[in-house]
C-alpha atoms as a PDB file:
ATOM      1  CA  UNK A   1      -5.806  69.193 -92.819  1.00  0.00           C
ATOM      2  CA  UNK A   2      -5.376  68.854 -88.427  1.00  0.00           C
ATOM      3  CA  UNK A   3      -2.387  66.757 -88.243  1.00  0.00           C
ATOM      4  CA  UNK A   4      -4.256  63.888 -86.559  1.00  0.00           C
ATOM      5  CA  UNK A   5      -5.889  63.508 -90.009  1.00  0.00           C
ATOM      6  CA  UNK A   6      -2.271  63.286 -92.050  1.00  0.00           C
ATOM      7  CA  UNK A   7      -1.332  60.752 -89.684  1.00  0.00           C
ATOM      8  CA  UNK A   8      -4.288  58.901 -90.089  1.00  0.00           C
ATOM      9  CA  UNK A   9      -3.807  58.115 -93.558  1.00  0.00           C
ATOM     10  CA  UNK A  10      -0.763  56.024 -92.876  1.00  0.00           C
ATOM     11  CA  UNK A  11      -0.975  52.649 -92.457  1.00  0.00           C
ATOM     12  CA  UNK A  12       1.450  52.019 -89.045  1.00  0.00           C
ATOM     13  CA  UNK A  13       4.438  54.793 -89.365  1.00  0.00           C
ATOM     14  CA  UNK A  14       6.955  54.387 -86.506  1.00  0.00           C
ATOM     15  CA  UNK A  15       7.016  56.262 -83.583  1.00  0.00           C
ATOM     16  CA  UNK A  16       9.063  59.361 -84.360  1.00  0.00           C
ATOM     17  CA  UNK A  17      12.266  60.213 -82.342  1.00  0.00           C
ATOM     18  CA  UNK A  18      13.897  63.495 -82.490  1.00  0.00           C
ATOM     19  CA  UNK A  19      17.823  63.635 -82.361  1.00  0.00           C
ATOM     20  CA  UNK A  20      19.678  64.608 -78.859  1.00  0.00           C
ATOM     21  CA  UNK A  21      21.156  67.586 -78.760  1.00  0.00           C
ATOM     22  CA  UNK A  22      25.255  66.038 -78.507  1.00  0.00           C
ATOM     23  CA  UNK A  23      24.702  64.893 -82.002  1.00  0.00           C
ATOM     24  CA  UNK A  24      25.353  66.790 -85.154  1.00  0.00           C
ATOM     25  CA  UNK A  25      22.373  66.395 -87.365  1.00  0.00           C
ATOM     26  CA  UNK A  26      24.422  66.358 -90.385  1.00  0.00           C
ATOM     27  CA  UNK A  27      28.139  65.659 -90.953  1.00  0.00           C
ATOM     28  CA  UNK A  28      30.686  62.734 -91.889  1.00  0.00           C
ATOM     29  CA  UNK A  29      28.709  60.819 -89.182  1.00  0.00           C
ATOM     30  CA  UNK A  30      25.672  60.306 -91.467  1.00  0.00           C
ATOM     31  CA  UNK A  31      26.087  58.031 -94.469  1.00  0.00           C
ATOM     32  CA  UNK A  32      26.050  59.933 -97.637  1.00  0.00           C
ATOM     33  CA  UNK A  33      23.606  58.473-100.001  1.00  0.00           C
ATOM     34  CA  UNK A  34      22.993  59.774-103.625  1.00  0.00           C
ATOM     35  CA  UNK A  35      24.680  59.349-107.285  1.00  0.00           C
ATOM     36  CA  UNK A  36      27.892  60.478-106.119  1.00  0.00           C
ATOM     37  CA  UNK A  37      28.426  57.855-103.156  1.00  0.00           C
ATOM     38  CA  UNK A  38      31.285  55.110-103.301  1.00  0.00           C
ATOM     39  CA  UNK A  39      32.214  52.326-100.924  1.00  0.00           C
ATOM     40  CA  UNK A  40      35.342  52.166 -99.619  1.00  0.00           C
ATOM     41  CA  UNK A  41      36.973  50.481-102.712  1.00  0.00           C
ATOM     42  CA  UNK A  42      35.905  53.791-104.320  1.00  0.00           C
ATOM     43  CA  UNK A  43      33.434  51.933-106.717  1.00  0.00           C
ATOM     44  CA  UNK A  44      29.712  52.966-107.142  1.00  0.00           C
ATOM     45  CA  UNK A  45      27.444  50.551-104.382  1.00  0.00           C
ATOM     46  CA  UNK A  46      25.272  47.818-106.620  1.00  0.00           C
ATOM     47  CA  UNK A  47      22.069  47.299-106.078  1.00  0.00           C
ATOM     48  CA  UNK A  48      20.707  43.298-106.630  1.00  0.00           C
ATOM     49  CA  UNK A  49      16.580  43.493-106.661  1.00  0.00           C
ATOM     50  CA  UNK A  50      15.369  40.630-104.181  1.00  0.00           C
ATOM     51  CA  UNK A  51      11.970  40.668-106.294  1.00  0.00           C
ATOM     52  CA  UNK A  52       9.835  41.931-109.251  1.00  0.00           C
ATOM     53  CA  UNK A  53       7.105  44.125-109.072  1.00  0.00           C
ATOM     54  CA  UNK A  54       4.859  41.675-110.609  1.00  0.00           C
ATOM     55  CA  UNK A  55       6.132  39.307-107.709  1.00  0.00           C
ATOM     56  CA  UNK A  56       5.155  42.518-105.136  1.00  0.00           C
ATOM     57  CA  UNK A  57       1.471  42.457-106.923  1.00  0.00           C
ATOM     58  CA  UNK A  58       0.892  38.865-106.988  1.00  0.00           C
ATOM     59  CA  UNK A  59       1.592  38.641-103.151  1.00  0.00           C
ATOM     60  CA  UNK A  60      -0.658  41.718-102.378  1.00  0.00           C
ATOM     61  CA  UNK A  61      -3.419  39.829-104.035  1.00  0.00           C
ATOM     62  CA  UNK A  62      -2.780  36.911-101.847  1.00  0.00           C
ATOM     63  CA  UNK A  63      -2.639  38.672 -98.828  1.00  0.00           C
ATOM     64  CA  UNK A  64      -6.491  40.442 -99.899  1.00  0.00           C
ATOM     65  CA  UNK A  65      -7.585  36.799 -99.852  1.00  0.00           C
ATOM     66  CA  UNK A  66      -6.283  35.950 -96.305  1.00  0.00           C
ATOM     67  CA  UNK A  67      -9.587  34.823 -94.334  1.00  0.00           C
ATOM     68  CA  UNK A  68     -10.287  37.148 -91.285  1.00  0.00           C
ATOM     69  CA  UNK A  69     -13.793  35.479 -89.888  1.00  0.00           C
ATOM     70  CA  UNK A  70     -16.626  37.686 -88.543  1.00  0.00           C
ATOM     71  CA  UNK A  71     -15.211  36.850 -84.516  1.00  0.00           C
ATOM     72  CA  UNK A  72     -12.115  38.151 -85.696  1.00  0.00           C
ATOM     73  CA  UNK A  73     -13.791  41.212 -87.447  1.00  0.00           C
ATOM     74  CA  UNK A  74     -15.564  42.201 -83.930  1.00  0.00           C
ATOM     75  CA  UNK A  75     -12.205  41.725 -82.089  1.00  0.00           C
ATOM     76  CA  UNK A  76     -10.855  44.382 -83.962  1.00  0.00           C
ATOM     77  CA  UNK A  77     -13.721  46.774 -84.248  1.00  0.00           C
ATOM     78  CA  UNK A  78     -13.612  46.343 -80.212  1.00  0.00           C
ATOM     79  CA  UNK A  79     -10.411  47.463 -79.705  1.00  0.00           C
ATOM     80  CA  UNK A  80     -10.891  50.301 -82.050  1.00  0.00           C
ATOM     81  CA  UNK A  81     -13.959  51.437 -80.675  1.00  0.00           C
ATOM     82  CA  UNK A  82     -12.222  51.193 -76.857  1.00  0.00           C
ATOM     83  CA  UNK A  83      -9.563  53.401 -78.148  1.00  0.00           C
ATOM     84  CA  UNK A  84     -12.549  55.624 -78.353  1.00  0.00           C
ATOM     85  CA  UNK A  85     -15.269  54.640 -75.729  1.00  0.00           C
ATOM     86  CA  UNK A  86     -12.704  53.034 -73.282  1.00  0.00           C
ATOM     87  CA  UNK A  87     -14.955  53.257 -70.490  1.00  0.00           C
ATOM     88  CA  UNK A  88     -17.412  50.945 -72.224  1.00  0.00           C
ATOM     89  CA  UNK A  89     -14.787  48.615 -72.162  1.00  0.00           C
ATOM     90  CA  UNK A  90     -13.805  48.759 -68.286  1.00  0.00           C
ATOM     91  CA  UNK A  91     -11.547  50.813 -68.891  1.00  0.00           C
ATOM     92  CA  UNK A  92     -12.512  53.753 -66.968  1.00  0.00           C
ATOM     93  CA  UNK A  93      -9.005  55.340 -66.226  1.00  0.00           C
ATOM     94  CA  UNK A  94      -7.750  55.372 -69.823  1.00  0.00           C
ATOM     95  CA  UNK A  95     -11.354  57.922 -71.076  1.00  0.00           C
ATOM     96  CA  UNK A  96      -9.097  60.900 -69.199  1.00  0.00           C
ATOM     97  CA  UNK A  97      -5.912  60.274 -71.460  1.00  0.00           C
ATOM     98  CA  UNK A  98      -7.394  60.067 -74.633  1.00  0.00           C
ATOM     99  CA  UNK A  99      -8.703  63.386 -76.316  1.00  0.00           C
ATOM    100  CA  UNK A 100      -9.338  61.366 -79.670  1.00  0.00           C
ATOM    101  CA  UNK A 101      -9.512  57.476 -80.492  1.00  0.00           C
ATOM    102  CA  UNK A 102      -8.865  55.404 -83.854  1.00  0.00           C
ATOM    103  CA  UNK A 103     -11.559  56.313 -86.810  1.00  0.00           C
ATOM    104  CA  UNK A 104     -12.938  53.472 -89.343  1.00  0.00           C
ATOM    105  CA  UNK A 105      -9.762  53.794 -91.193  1.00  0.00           C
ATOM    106  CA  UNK A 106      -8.232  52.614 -87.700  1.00  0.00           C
ATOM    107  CA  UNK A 107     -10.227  48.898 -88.539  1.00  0.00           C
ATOM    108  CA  UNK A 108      -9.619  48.854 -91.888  1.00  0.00           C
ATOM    109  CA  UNK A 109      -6.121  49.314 -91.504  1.00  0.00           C
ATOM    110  CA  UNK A 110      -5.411  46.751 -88.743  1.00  0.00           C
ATOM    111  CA  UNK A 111      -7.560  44.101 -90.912  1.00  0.00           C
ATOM    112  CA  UNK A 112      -5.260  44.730 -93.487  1.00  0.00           C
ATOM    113  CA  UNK A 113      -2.235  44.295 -91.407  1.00  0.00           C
ATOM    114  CA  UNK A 114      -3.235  41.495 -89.518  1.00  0.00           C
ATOM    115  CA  UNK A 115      -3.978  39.598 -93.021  1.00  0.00           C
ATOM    116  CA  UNK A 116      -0.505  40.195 -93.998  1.00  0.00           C
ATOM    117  CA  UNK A 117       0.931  39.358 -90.533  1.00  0.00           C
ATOM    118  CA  UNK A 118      -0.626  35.944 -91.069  1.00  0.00           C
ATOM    119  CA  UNK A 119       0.587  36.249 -94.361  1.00  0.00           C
ATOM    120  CA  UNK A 120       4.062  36.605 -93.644  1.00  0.00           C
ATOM    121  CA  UNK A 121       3.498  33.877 -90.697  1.00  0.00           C
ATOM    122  CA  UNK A 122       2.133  31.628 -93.683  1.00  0.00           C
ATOM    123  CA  UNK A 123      -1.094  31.205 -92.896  1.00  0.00           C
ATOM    124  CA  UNK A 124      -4.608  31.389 -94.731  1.00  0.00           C
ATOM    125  CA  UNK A 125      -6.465  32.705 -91.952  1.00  0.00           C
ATOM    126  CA  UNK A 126      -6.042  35.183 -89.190  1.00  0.00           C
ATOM    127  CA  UNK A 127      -5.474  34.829 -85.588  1.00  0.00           C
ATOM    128  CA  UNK A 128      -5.932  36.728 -82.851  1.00  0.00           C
ATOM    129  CA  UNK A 129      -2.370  36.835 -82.251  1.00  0.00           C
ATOM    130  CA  UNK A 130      -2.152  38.402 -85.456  1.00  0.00           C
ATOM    131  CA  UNK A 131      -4.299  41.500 -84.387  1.00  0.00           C
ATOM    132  CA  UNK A 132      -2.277  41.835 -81.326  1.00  0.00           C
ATOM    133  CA  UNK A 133       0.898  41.399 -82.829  1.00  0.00           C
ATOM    134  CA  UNK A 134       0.379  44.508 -85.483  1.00  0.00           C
ATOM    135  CA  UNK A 135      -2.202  46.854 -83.172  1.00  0.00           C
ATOM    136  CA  UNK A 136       0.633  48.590 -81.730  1.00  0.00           C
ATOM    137  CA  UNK A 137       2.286  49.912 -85.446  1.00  0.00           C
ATOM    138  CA  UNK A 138      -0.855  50.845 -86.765  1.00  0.00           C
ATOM    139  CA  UNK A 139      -2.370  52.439 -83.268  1.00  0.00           C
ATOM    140  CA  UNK A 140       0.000  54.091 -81.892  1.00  0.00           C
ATOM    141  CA  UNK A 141      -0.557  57.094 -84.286  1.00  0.00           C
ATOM    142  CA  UNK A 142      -4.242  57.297 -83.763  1.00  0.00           C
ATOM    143  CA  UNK A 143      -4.843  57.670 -80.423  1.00  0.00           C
ATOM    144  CA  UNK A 144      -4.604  61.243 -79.263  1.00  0.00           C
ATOM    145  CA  UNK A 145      -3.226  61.968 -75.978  1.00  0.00           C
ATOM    146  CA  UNK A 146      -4.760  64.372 -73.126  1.00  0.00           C
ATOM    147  CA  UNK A 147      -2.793  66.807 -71.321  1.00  0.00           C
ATOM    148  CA  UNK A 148      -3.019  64.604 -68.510  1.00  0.00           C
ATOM    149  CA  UNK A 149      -1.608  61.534 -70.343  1.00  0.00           C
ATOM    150  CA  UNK A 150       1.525  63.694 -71.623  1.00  0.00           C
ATOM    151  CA  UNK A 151       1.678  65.221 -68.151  1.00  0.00           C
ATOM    152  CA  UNK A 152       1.727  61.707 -66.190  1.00  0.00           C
ATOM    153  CA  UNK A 153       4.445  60.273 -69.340  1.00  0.00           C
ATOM    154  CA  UNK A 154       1.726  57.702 -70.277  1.00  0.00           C
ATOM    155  CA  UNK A 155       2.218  56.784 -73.815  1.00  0.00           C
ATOM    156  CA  UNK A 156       0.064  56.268 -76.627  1.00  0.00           C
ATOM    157  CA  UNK A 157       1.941  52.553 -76.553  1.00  0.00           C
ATOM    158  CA  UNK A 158       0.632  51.956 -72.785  1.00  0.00           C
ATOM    159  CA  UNK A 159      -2.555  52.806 -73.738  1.00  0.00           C
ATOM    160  CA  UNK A 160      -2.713  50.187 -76.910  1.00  0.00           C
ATOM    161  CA  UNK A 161      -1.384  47.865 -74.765  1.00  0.00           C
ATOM    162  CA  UNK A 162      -3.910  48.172 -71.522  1.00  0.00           C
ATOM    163  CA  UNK A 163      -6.783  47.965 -74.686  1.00  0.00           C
ATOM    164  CA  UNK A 164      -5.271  44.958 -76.095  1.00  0.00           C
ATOM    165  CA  UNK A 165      -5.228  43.403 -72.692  1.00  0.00           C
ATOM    166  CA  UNK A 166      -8.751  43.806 -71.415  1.00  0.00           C
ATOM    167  CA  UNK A 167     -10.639  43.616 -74.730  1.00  0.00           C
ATOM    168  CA  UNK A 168     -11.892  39.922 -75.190  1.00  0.00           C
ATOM    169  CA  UNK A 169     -10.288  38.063 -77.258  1.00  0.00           C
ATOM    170  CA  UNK A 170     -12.723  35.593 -79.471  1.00  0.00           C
END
């Protein structure tokens, strides 16, 4: 599978950062995390649960239900499809630094998180904000870059970011 496809399949993974070269990649400056770890007091860390997995269900079932209207549907198929067409989209410079744009996962995916954006903002319904506020996270991985892009240090965050800018919003 090309790698573009692996990353794909995740929902909005965080933009990876490789480690400098002055710092030890392992060592006593890492926290050491497994079943022989102890706090200071020398006792084995407890772990309280903050919710049930019923509770985790029951809340993704709300979140399925959040209302996303058709306006908001075309907003983000829009900036989806100018991640791949960006010149249709007047946005004639950004067609040279991307070699590959979101798929239909790409829409699926930002529906989804928008719902539970507005979820977590306790709302019913999405917003536009919404859309904005999560396109970055679940973008960022899905746009391919050009040589000329990685040449001229233009991120795949810029390019998210000049999209979210100039498509309409409804």
């Amino acid at each position: 599978m090309p790698p573009e496809t692996t990353r794909a399949r995740s929902l909005a993974p965080g933009p990876t950062r490789r480690p400098r070269e002055n710092r030890p990649l392992m060592g006593r400056h890492y926290l050491a995390v497994g079943p022989d770890s102890v706090n200071i007091a020398g006792a084995l860390p407890t772990v309280t649960p903050v919710t049930t997995a019923a509770e985790i269900v029951n809340a993704r079932a709300v979140v399925r239900e959040v209302y996303i209207d058709e306006k908001i549907e075309q907003y983000i198929a829009d900036i989806v499809f100018a991640t791949r067409y960006p010149d249709r989209y007047g946005l004639k410079d950004m067609k040279e630094m991307i070699s590959f744009g979101g798929s239909p996962r790409a829409s699926i995916n930002l529906a989804k998180a928008a719902r539970a954006y507005a979820f977590i903002k306790r709302r019913g319904y999405v917003v536009p904000e919404d859309v904005r506020a999560v396109a970055h996270d679940v973008l960022r991985h899905r746009i391919g870059l050009t040589y000329e892009a990685e040449a001229s240090n233009v991120t795949s965050e810029e390019i998210v970011s000049k999209i979210i800018n100039k498509v309409e919003v409804p």
